[in-house]
N, C-alpha and C. Protein backbone atom coordinates (compact mmCIF):
# COMPACT_ATOMS: atom_id res chain seq x y z
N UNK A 1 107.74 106.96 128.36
CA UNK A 1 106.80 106.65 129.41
C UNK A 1 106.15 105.30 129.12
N UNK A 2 105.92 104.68 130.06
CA UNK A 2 105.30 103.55 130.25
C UNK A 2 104.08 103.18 129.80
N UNK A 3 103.18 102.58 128.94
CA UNK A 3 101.83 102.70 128.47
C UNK A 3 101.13 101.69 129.51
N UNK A 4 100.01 101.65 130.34
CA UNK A 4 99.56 101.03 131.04
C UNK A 4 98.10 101.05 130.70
N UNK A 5 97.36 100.66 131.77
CA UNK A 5 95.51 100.77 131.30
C UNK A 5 95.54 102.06 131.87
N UNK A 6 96.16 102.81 132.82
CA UNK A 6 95.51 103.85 133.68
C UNK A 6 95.83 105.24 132.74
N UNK A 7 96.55 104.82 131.85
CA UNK A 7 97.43 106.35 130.86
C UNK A 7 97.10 106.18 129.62
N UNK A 8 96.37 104.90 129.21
CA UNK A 8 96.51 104.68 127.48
C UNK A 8 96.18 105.60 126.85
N UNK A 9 94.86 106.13 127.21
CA UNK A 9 93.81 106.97 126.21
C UNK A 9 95.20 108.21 126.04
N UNK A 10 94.82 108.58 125.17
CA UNK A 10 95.79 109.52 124.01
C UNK A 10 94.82 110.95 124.05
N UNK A 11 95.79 111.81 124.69
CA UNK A 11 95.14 113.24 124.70
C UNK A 11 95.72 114.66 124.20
N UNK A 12 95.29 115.07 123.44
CA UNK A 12 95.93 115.63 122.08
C UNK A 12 95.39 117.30 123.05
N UNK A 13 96.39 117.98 123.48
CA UNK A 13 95.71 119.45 124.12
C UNK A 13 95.95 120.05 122.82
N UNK A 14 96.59 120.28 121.43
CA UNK A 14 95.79 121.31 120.58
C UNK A 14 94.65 120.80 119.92
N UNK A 15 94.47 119.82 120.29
CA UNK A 15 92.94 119.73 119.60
C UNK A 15 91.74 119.55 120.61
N UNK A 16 92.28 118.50 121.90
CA UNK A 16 91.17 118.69 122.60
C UNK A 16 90.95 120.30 123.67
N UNK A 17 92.01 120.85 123.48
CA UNK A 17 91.80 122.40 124.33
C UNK A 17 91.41 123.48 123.73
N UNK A 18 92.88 123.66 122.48
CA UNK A 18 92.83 124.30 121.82
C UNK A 18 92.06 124.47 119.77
N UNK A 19 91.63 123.56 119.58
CA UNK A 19 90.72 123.15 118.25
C UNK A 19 89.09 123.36 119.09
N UNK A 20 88.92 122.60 120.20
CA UNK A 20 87.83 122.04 120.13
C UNK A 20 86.90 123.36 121.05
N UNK A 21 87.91 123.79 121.97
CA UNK A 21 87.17 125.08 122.86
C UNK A 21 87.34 125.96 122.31
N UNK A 22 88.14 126.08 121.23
CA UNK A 22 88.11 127.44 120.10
C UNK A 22 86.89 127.27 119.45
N UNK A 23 86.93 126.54 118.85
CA UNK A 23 85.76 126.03 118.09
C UNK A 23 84.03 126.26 118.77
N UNK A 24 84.28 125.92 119.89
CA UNK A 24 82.60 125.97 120.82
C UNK A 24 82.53 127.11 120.95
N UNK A 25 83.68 128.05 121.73
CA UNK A 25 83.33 129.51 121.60
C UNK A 25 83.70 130.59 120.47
N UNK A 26 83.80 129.81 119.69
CA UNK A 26 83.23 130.50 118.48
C UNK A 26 81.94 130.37 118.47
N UNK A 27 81.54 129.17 118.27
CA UNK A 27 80.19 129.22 117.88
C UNK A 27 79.07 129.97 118.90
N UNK A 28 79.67 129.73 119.60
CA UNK A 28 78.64 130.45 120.96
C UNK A 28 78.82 131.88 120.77
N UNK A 29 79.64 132.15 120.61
CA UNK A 29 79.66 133.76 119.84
C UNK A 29 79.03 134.17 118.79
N UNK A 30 79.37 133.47 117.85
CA UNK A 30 78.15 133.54 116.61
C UNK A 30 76.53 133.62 116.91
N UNK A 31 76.28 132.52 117.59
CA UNK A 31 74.85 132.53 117.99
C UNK A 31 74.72 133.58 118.87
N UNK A 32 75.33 134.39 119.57
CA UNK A 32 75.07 135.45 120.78
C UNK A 32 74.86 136.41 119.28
N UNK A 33 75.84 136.69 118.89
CA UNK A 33 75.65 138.07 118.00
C UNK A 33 74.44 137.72 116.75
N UNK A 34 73.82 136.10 116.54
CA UNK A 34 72.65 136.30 115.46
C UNK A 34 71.90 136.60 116.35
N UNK A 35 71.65 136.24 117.00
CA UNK A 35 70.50 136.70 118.10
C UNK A 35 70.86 138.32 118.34
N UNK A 36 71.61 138.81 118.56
CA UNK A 36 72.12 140.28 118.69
C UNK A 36 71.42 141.06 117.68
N UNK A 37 72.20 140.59 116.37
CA UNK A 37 72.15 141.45 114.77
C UNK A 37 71.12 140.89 113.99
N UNK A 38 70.54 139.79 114.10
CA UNK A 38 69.54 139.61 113.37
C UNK A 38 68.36 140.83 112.60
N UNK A 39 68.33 141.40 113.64
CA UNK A 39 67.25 142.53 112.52
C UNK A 39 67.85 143.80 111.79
N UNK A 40 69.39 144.01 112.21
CA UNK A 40 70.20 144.92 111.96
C UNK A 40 71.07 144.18 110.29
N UNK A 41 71.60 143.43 110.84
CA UNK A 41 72.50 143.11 109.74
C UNK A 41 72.40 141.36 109.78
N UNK A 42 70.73 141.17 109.49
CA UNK A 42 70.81 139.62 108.82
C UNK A 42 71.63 138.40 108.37
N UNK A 43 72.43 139.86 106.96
CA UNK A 43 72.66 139.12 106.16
C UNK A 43 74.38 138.21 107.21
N UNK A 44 75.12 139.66 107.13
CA UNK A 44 76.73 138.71 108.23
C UNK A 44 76.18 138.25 109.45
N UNK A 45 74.85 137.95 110.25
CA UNK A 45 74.45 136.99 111.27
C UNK A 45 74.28 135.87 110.98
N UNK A 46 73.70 135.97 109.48
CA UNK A 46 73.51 134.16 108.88
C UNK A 46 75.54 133.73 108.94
N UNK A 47 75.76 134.71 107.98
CA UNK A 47 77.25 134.10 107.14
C UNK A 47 78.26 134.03 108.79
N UNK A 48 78.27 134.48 109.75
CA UNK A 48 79.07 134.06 111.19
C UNK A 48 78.33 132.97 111.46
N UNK A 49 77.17 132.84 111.77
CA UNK A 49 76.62 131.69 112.45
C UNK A 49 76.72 130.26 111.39
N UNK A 50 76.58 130.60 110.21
CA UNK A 50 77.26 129.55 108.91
C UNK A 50 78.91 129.08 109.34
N UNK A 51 79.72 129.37 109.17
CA UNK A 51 80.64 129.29 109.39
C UNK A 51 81.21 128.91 110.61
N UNK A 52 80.71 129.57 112.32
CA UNK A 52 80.42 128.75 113.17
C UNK A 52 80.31 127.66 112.95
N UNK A 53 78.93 126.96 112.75
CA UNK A 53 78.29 125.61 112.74
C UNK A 53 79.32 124.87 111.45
N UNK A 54 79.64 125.12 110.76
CA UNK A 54 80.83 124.89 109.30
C UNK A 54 81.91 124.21 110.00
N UNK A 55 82.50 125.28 110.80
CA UNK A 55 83.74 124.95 111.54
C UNK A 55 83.70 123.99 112.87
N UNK A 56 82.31 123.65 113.36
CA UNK A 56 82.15 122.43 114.16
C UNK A 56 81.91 121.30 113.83
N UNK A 57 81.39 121.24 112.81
CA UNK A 57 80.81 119.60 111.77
C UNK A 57 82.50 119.89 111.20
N UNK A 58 83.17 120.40 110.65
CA UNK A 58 84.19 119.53 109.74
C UNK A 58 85.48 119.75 110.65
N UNK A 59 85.41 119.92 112.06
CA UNK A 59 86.14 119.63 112.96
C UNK A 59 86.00 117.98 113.46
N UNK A 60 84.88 117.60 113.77
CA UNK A 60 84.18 116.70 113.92
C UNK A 60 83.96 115.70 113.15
N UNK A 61 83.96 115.83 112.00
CA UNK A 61 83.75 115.01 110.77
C UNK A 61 85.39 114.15 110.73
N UNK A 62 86.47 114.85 110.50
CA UNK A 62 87.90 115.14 110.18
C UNK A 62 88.23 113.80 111.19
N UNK A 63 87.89 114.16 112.72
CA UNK A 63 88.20 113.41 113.55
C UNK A 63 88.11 112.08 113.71
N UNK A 64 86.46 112.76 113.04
CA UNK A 64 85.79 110.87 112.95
C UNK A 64 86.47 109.88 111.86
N UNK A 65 86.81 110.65 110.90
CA UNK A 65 87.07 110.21 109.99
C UNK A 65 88.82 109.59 110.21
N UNK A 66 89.02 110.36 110.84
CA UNK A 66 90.56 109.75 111.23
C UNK A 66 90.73 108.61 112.37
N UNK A 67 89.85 108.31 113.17
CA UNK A 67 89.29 107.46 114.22
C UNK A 67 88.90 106.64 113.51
N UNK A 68 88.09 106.24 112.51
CA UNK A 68 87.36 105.43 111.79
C UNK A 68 88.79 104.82 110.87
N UNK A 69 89.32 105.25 110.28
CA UNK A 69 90.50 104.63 109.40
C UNK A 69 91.20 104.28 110.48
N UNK A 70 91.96 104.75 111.35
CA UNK A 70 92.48 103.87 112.98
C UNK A 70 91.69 102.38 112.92
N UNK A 71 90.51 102.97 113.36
CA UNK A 71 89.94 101.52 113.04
C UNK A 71 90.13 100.53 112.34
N UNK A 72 90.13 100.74 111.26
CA UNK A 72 89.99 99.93 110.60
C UNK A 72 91.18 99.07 110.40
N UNK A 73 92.34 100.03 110.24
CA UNK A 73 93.59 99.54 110.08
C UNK A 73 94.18 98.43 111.38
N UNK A 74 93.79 99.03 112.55
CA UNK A 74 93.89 98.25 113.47
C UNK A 74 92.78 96.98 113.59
N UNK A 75 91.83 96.53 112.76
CA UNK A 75 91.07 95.69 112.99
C UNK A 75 92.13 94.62 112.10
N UNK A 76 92.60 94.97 110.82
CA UNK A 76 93.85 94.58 109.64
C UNK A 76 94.62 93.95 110.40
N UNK A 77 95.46 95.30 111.26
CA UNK A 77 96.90 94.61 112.12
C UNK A 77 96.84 93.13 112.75
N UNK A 78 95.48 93.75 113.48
CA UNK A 78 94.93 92.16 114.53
C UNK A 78 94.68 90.96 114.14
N UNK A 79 93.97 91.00 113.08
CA UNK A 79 93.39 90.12 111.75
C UNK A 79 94.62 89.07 111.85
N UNK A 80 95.43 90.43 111.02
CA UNK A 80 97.26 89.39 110.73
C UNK A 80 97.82 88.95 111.70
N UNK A 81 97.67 89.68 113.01
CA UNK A 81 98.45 89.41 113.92
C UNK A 81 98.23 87.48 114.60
N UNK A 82 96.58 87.48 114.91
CA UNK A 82 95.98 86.54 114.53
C UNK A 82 96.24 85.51 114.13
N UNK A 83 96.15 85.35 112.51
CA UNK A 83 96.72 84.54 111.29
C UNK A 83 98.07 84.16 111.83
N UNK A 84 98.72 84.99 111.92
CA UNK A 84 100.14 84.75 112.02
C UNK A 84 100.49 84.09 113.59
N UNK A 85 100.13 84.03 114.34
CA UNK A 85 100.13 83.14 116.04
C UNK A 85 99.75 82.15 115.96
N UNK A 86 98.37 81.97 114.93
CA UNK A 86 97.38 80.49 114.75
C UNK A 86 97.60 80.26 113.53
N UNK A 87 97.37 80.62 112.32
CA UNK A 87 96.93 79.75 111.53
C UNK A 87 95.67 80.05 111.03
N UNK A 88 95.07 81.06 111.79
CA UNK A 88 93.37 80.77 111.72
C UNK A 88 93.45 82.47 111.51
N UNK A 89 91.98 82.87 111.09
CA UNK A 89 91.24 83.87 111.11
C UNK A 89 90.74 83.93 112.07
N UNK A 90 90.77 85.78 112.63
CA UNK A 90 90.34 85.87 114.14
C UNK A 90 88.32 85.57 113.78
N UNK A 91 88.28 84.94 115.43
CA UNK A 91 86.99 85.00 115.04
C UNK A 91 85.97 86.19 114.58
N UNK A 92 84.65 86.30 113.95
CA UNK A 92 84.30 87.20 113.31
C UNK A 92 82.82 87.32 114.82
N UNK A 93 83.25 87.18 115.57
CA UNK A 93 81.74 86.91 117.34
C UNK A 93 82.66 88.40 117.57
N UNK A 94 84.21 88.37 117.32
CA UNK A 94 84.59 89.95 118.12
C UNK A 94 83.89 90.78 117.73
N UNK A 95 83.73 91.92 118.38
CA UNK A 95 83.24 92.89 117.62
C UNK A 95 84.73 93.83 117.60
N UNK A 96 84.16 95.24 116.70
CA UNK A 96 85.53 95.68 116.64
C UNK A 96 86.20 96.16 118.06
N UNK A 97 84.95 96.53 118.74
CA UNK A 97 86.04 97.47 119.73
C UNK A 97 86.69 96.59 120.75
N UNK A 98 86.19 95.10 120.46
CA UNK A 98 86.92 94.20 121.78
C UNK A 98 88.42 94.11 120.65
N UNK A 99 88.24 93.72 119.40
CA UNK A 99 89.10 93.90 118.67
C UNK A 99 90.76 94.83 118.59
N UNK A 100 89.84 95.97 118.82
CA UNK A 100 90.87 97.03 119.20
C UNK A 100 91.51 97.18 120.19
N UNK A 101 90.77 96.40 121.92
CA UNK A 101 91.03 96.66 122.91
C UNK A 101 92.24 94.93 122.90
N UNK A 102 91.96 94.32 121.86
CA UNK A 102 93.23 93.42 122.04
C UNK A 102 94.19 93.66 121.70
N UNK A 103 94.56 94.58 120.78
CA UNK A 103 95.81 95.30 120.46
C UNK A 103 97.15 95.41 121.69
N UNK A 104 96.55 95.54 122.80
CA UNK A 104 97.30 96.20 123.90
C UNK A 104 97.98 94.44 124.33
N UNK A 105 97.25 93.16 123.89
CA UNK A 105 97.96 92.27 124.88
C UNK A 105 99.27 92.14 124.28
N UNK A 106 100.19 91.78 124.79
CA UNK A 106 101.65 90.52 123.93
C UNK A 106 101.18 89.76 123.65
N UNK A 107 101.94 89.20 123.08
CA UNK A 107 102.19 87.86 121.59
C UNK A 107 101.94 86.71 122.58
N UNK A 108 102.41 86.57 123.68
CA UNK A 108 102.59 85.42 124.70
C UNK A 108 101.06 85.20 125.55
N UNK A 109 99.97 86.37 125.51
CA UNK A 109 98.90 86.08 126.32
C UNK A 109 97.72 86.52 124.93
N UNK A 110 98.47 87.15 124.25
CA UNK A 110 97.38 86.93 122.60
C UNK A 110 96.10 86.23 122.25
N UNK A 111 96.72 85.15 121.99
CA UNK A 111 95.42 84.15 122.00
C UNK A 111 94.50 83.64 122.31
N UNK A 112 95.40 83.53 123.96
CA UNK A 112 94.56 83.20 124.96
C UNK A 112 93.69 83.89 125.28
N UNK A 113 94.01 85.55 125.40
CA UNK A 113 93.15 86.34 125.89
C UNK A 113 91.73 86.97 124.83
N UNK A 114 92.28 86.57 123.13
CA UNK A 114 91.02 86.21 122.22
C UNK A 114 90.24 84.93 122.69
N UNK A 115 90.60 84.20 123.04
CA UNK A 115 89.60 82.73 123.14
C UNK A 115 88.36 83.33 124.24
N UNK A 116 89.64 84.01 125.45
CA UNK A 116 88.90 84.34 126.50
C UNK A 116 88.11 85.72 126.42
N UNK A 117 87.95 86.28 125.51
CA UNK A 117 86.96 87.42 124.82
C UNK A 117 85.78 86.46 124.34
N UNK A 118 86.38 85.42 123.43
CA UNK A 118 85.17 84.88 122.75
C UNK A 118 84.22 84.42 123.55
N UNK A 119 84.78 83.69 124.59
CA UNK A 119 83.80 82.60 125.20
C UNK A 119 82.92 83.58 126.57
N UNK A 120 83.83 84.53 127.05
CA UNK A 120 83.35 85.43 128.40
C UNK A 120 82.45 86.66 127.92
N UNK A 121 82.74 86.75 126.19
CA UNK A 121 82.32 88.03 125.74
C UNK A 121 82.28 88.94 126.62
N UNK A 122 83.69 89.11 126.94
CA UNK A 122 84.47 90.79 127.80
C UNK A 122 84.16 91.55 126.66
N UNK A 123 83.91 92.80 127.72
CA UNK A 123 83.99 94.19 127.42
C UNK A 123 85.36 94.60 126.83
N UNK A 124 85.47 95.52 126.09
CA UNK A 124 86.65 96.29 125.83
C UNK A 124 87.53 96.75 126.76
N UNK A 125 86.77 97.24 127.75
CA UNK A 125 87.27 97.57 128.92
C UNK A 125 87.69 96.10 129.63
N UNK A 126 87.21 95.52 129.69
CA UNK A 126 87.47 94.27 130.54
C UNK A 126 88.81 93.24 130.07
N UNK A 127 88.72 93.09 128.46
CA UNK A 127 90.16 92.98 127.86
C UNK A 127 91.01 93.82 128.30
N UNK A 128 90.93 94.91 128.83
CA UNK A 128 92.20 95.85 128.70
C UNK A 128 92.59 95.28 130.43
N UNK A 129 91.65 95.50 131.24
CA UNK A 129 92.09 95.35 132.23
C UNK A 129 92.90 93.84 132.28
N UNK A 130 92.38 92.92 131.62
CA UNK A 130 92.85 91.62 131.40
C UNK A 130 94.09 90.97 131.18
N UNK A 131 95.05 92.28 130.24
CA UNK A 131 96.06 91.97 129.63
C UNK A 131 97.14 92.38 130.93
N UNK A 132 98.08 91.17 130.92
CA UNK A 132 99.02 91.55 131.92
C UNK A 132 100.44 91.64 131.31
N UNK A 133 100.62 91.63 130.30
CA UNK A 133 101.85 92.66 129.54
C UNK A 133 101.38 93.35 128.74
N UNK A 134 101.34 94.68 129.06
CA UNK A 134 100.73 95.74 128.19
C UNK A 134 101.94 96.08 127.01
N UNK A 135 101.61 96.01 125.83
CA UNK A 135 101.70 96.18 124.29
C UNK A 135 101.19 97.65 124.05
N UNK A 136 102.03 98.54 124.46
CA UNK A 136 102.35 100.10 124.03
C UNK A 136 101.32 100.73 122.74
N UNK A 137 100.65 100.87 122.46
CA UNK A 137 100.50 101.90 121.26
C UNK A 137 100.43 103.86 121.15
N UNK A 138 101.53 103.75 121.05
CA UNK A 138 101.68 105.43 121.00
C UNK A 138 101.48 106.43 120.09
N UNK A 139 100.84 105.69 118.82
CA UNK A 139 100.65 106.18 117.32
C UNK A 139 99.27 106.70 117.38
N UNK A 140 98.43 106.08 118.36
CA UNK A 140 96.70 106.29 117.97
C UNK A 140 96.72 107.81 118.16
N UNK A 141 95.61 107.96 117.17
CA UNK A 141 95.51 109.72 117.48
C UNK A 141 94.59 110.31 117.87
């Protein structure tokens, strides 16, 4: 399939359906039954509702954490990609996410379309719409 601006974003259904709505109604279950069992059986209302809230932070954490190294690596790719077209170090005025959102141009409108980040300071969004040969990435997760 074709990667365009209208399809890029990357949508993962076992994690965003199945991880993430498992996950909420769990927890929403947990909290129904501490509120339920609290004066009955305390002690397994704490240890469900623990584990609940457990299993939403290191769902969450995991993600970020895998989003965040994306990052970074892709700030690397660009860096080189950069270097290697010019000569030069990309400027350091990008921030990352215009950074990231240049990923998507070709080699042939590359540069241009960094100069024209620098000086218009586009949005992320506004680079993307910008690029008129879209540069595929099918790896992001």
């Amino acid at each position: 399939m074709n990667q365009n601006y209208e399809n890029h974003r990357k949508f993962d259904p076992l994690y965003h359906v199945g991880i993430a709505v498992l996950g909420l109604i769990m927890l929403i279950l947990s909290i129904v039954f501490f509120f339920q069992q609290i004066a009955s059986q305390w002690l397994l209302s704490m240890i469900l509702l623990g584990f609940g809230l457990l299993f939403l932070f290191v769902t969450v954490k995991l993600r970020g954490y895998a989003l965040q190294l994306q990052d970074r690596i892709i700030r690397n790719e660009e860096n080189f990609r950069y270097y290697r077209l010019t000569g030069n170090i990309i400027d350091s005025k990008l921030s990352l996410k215009q950074v990231i959102a240049l990923r998507f141009a070709d080699d042939q409108e590359y540069v241009e379309l960094v100069e024209r980040a620098i000086q218009e300071n586009l949005s992320p969004d506004d680079i993307k719409k910008a690029v008129r040969n879209w540069r595929a990435d099918h790896h992001r997760v």
